[in-house]
Protein backbone atom coordinates (compact mmCIF):
# COMPACT_ATOMS: atom_id res chain seq x y z
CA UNK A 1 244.31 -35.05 31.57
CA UNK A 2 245.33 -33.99 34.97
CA UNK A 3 247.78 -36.38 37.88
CA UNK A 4 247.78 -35.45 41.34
CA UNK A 5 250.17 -38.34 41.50
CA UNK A 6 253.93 -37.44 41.29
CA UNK A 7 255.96 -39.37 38.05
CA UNK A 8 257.15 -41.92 40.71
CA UNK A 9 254.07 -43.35 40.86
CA UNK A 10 252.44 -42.83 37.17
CA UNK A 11 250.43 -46.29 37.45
CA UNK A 12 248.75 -44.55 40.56
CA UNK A 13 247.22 -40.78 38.38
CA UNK A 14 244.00 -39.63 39.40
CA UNK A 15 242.05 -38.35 36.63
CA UNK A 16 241.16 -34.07 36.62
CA UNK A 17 237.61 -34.37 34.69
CA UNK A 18 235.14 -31.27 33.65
CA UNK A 19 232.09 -31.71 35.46
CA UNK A 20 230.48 -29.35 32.39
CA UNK A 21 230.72 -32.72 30.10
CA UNK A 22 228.18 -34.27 32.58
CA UNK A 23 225.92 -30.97 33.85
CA UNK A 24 224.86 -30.04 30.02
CA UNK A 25 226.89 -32.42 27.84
CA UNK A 26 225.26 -35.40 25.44
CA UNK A 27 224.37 -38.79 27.04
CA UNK A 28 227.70 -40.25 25.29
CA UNK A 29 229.69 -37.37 27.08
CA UNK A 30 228.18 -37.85 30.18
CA UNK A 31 228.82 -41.60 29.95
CA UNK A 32 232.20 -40.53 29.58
CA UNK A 33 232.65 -38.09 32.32
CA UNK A 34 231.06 -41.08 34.12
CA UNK A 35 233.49 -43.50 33.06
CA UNK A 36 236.70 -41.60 33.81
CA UNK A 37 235.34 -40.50 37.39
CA UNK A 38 234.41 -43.92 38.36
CA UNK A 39 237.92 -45.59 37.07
CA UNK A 40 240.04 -42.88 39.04
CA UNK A 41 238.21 -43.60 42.41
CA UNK A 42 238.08 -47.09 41.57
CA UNK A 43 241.94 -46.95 41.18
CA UNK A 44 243.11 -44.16 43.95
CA UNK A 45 239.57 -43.08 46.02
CA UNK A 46 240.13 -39.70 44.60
CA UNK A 47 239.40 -38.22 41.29
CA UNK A 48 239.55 -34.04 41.00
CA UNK A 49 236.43 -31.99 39.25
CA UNK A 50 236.42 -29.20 37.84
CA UNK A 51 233.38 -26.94 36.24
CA UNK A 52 231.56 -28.30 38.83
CA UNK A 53 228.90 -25.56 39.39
CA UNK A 54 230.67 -23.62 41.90
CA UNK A 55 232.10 -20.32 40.86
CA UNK A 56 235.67 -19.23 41.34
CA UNK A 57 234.05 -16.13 43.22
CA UNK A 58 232.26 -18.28 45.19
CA UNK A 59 234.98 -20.43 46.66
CA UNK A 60 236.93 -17.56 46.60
CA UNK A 61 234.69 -15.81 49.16
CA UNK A 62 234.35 -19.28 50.86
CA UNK A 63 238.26 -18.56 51.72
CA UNK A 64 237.74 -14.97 52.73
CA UNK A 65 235.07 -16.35 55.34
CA UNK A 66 237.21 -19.42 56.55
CA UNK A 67 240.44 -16.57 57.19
CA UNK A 68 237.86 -14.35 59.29
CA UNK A 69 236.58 -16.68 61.38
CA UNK A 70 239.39 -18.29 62.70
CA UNK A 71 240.58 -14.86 63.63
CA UNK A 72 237.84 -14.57 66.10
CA UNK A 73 239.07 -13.78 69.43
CA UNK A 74 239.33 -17.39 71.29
CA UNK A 75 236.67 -16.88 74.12
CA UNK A 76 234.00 -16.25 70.50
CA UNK A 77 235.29 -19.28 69.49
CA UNK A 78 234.73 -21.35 72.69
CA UNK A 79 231.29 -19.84 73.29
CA UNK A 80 230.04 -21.93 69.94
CA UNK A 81 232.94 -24.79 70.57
CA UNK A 82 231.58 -28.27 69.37
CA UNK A 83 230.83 -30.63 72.74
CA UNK A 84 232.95 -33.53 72.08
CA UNK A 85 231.47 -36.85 71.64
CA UNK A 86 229.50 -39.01 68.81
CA UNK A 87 226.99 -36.90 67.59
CA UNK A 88 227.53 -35.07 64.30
CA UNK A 89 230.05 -32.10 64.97
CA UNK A 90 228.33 -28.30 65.40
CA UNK A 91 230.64 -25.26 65.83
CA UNK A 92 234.01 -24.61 66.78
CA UNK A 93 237.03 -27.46 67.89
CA UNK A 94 240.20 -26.51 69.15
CA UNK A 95 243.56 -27.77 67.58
CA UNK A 96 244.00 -31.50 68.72
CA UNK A 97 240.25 -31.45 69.55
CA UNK A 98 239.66 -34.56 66.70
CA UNK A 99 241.89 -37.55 67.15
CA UNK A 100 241.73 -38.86 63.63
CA UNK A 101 244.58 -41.37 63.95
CA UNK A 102 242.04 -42.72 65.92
CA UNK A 103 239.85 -43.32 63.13
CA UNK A 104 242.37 -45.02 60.85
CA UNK A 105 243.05 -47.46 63.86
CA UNK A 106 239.82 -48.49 64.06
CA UNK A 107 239.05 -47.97 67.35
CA UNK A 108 242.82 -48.59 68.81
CA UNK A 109 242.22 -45.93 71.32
CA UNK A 110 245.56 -46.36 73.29
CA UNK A 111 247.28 -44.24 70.30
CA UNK A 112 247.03 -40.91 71.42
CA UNK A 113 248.24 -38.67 68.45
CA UNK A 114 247.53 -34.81 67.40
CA UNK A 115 245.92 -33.30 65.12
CA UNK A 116 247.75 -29.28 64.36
CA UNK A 117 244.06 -28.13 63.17
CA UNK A 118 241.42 -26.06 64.46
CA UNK A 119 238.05 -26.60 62.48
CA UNK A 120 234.29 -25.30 62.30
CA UNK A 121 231.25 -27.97 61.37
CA UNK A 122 228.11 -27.07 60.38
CA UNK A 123 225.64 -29.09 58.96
CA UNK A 124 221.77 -28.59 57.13
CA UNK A 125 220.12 -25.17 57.49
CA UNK A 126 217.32 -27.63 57.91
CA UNK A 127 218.48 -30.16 60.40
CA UNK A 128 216.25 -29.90 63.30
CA UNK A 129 218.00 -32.88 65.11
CA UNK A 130 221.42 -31.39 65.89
CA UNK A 131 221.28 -27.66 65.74
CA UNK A 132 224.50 -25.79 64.73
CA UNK A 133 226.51 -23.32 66.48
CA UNK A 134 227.05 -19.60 65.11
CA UNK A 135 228.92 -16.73 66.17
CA UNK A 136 225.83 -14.38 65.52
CA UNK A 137 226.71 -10.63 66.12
CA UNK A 138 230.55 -11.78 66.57
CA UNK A 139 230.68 -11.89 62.55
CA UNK A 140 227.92 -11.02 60.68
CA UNK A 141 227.09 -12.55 57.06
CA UNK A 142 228.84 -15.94 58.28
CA UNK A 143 225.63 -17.79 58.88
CA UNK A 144 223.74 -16.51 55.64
CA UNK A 145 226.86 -17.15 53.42
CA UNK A 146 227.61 -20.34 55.29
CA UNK A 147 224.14 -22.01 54.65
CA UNK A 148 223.88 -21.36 51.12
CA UNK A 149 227.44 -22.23 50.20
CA UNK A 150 226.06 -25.60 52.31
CA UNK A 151 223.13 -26.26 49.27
CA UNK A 152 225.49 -25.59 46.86
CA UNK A 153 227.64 -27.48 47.91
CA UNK A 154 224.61 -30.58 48.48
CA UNK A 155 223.74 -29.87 44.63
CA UNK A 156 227.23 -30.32 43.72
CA UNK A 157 227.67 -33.54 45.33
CA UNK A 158 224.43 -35.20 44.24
CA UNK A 159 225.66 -34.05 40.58
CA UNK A 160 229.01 -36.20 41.19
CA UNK A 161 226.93 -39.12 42.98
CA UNK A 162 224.65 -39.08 39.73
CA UNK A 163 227.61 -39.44 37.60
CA UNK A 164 228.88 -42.80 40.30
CA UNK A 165 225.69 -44.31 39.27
CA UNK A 166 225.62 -44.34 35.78
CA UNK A 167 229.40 -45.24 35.64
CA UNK A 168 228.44 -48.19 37.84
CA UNK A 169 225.66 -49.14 36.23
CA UNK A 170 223.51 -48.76 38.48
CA UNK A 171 220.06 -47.92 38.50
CA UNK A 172 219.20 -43.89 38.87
CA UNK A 173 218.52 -42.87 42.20
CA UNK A 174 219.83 -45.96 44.17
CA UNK A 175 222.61 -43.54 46.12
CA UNK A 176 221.43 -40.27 45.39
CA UNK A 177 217.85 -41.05 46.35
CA UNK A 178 219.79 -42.20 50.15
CA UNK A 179 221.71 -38.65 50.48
CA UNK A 180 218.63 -36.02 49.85
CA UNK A 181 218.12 -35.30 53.52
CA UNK A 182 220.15 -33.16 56.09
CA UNK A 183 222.86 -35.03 57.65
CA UNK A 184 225.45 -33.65 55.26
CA UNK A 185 228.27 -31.32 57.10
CA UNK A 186 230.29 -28.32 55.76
CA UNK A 187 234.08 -28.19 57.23
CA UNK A 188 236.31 -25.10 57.56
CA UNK A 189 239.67 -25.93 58.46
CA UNK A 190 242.41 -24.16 59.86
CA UNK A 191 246.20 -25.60 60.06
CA UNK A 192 248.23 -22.89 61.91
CA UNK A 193 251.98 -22.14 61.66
CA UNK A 194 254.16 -24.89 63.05
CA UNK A 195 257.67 -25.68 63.29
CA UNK A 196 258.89 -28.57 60.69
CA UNK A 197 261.11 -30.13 63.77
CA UNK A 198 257.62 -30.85 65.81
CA UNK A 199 255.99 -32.57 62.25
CA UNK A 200 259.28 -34.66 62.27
CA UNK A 201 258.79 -36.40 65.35
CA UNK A 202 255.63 -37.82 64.48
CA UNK A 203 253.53 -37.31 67.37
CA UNK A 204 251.82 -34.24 66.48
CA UNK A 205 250.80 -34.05 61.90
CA UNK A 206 248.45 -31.72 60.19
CA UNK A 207 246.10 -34.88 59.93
CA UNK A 208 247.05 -38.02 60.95
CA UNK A 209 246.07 -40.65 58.09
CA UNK A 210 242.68 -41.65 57.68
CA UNK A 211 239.86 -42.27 56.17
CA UNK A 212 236.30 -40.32 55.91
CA UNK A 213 232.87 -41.13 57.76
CA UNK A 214 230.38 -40.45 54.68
CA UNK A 215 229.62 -40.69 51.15
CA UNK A 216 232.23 -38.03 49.35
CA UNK A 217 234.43 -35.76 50.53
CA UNK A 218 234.12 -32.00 48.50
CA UNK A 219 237.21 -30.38 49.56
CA UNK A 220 238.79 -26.97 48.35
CA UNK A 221 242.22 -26.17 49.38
CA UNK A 222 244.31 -23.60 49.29
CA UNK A 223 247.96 -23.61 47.12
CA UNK A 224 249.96 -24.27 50.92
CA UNK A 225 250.19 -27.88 50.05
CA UNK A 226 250.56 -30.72 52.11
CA UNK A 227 247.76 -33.35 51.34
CA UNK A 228 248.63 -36.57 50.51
CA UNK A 229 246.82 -39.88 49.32
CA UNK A 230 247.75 -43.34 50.05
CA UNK A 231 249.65 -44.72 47.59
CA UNK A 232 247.63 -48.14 46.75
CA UNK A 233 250.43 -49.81 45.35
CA UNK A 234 252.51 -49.34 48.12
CA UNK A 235 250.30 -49.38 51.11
CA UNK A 236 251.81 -47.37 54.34
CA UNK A 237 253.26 -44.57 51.71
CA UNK A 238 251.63 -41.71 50.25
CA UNK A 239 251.69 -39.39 47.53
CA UNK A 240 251.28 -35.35 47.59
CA UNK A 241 247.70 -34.21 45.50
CA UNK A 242 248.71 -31.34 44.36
CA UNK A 243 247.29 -27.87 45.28
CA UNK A 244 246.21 -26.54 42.08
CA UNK A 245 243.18 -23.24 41.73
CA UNK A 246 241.29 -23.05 44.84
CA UNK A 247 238.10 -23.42 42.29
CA UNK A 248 239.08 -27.24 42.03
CA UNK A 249 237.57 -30.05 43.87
CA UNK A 250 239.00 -32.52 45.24
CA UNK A 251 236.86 -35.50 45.22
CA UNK A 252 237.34 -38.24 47.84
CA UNK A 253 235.48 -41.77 48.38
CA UNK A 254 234.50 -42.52 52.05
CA UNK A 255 233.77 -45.31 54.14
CA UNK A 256 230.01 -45.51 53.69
CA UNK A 257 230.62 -46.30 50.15
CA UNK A 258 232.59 -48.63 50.83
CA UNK A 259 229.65 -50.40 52.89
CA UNK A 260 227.13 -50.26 50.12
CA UNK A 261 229.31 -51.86 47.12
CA UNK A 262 230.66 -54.31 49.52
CA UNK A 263 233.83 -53.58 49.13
CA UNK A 264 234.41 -52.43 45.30
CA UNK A 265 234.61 -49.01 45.75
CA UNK A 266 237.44 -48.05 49.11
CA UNK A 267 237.58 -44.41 50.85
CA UNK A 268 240.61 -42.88 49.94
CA UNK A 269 243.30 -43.14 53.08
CA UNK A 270 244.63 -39.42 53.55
CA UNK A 271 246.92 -36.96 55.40
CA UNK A 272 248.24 -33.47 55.81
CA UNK A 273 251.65 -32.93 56.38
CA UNK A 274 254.95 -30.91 55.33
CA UNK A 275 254.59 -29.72 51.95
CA UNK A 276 256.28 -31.62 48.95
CA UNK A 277 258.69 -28.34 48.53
CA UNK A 278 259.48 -28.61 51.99
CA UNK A 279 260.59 -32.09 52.52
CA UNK A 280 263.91 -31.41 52.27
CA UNK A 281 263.77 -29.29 55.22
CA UNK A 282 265.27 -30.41 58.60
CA UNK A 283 263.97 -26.92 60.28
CA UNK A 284 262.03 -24.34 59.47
CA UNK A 285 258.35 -22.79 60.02
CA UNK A 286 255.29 -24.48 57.96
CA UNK A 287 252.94 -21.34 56.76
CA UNK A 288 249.11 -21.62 57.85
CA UNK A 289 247.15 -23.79 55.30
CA UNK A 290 243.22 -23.57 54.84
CA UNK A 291 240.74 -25.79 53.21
CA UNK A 292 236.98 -26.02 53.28
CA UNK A 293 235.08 -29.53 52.85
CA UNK A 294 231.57 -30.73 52.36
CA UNK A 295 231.09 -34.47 53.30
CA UNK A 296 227.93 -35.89 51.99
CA UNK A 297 226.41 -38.33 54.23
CA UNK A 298 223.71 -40.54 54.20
CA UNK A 299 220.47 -39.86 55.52
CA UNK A 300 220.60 -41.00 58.93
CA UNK A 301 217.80 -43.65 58.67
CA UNK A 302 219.44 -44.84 55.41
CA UNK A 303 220.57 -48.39 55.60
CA UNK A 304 224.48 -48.98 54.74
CA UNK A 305 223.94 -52.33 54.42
CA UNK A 306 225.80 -53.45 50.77
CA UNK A 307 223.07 -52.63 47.87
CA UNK A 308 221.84 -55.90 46.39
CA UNK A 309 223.99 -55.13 42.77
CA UNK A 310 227.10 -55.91 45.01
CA UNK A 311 226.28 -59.29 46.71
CA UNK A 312 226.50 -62.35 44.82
CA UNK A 313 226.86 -65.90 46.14
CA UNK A 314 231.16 -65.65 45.36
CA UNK A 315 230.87 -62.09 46.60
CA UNK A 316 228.66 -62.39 50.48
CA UNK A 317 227.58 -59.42 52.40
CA UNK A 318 230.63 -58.11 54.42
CA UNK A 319 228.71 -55.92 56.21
CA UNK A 320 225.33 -56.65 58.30
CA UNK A 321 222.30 -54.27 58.38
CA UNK A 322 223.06 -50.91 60.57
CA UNK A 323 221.65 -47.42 59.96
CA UNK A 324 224.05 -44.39 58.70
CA UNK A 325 223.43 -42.32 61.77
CA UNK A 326 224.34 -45.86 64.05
CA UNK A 327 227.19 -46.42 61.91
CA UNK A 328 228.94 -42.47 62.40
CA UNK A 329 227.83 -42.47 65.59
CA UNK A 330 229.87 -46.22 66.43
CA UNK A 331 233.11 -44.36 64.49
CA UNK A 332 233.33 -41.07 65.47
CA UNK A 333 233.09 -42.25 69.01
CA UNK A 334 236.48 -43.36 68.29
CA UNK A 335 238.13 -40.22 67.28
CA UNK A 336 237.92 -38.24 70.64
């Protein structure tokens, strides 16, 4: 069994589970797989997959995409740049573009910290709401590749969501059935080189600590290191998940699920910042780090509104009735 939790905080291990024992394994394995996803969340908001359905070639050439487009020449870039505001994200933002410290604070807009990332959204092939933003004849393949790593990605995450409702007991369908639409989003990010002295004074990270909009957070990283979870027993700290294969998913709860079990299940508070190896450092250049994410989100006209399994007369509704796309729309106006 896998840790992305360091020894100094062996109470606080996230699980590593094979995905395989729930795609094509018996209904007591699957119960299983169930099981040990559900606890690790339950205990840290993150678990890590693996076996998930997405090939190592596949992420692999995920990487090779993310690397190219972020060496587009910056006026491509701005042509297809993502118009701040609350709508769901479409194209290209600029390092510092996304405030997410802002997001953490909920809503303390007078803290005016910066994000070291540049990052492209897109979201359904079949969203005819919010169009994305491509680079067309600037890099050809990008949009073909990008869509249908974006339903793979949506098949993935329904698989995990599957496995969250049988290990809650809950009945099937009651939070996949909410996610089948197009509102998901597929992230590429891009951390460039930065000096160790500028991480140090704490104005400027990686990612300022936070928490995510959706459902679940799919993210692939690369072996640069850097992300860290909140440590739960020890609230304010945080602990380094560590960069294994690229293949491997890291799994993270968001808010909205928080919403609908009313509190049972919290998003997993995280950041990037100087690698574990470097920590010791006092000066010195961080290398570029890369990761790709797909956040699965609610259908937009989805309540998130705490299902009925999670209210009882000791437990009340902490959250009144508002729509997914009302509730991202009310938070992400936050972050810029």
């Amino acid at each position: 069994m896998g840790s992305l939790c360091e020894d100094r905080a062996a109470h606080c291990r996230e699980s590593t589970v094979d995905a395989s024992r729930f795609i094509s394994g018996t209904h007591d394995e699957q119960r299983d797989f169930a099981d040990e996803l559900v606890q690790s969340v339950l205990r840290c908001g993150f678990v890590k997959v693996v076996n998930h359905g997405l090939s190592d070639e596949l992420i692999d050439e995920l990487f090779m995409w993310n690397e190219r487009f972020f060496q587009l020449e910056a006026e491509q870039k701005l042509a297809i740049a993502n118009p701040a505001g609350p709508t769901p994200q479409r194209g290209w933002s600029c390092v510092g573009a996304e405030k997410t410290s802002r997001l953490f604070s909920r809503g303390a807009s007078s803290i005016d910290l910066t994000d070291a990332r540049e990052h492209f959204d897109a979201g359904s092939p079949h969203d005819k709401t919010f169009a994305n933003r491509w680079p067309d004849n600037a890099l050809p393949g990008f949009q073909s590749f990008m869509e249908n790593f974006y339903i793979k990605s949506h098949e993935a995450a329904l698989t995990i969501m599957r496995s969250i409702e049988m290990g809650l007991d809950l009945p099937q369908g009651s939070l996949v059935d909410k996610c089948r639409g197009s509102s998901s989003e597929l992230r590429l990010n891009h951390y460039p080189t930065i000096d160790i002295e500028e991480l140090a004074r704490n104005k400027v990270s990686r990612i300022h600590p936070h928490a995510d909009l959706g459902v679940i957070t799919c993210l692939f990283q690369d072996g640069q290191g850097g992300l860290e979870m909140e440590d739960r027993t020890n609230p304010n700290s945080f602990l380094p998940i560590v960069a294994g294969k690229r293949s491997e998913m890291v799994v993270n709860i968001s808010e909205t699920f928080q919403l609908w079990t009313n509190n049972v299940l919290r998003p997993g508070v995280h950041q990037v910042t100087i690698p574990p190896t470097m920590k010791h450092l006092s000066s010195g250049k961080i290398a570029s780090r890369r990761s790709c994410a797909f956040f699965l989100k609610a259908d937009r006209d989805a309540s998130v509104a705490p299902l009925p399994q999670f209210v009882t007369e000791e437990r009340p509704a902490a959250y009144g009735e508002m729509t997914a796309l009302q509730y991202h729309q009310q938070r992400l106006a936050t972050a810029y």
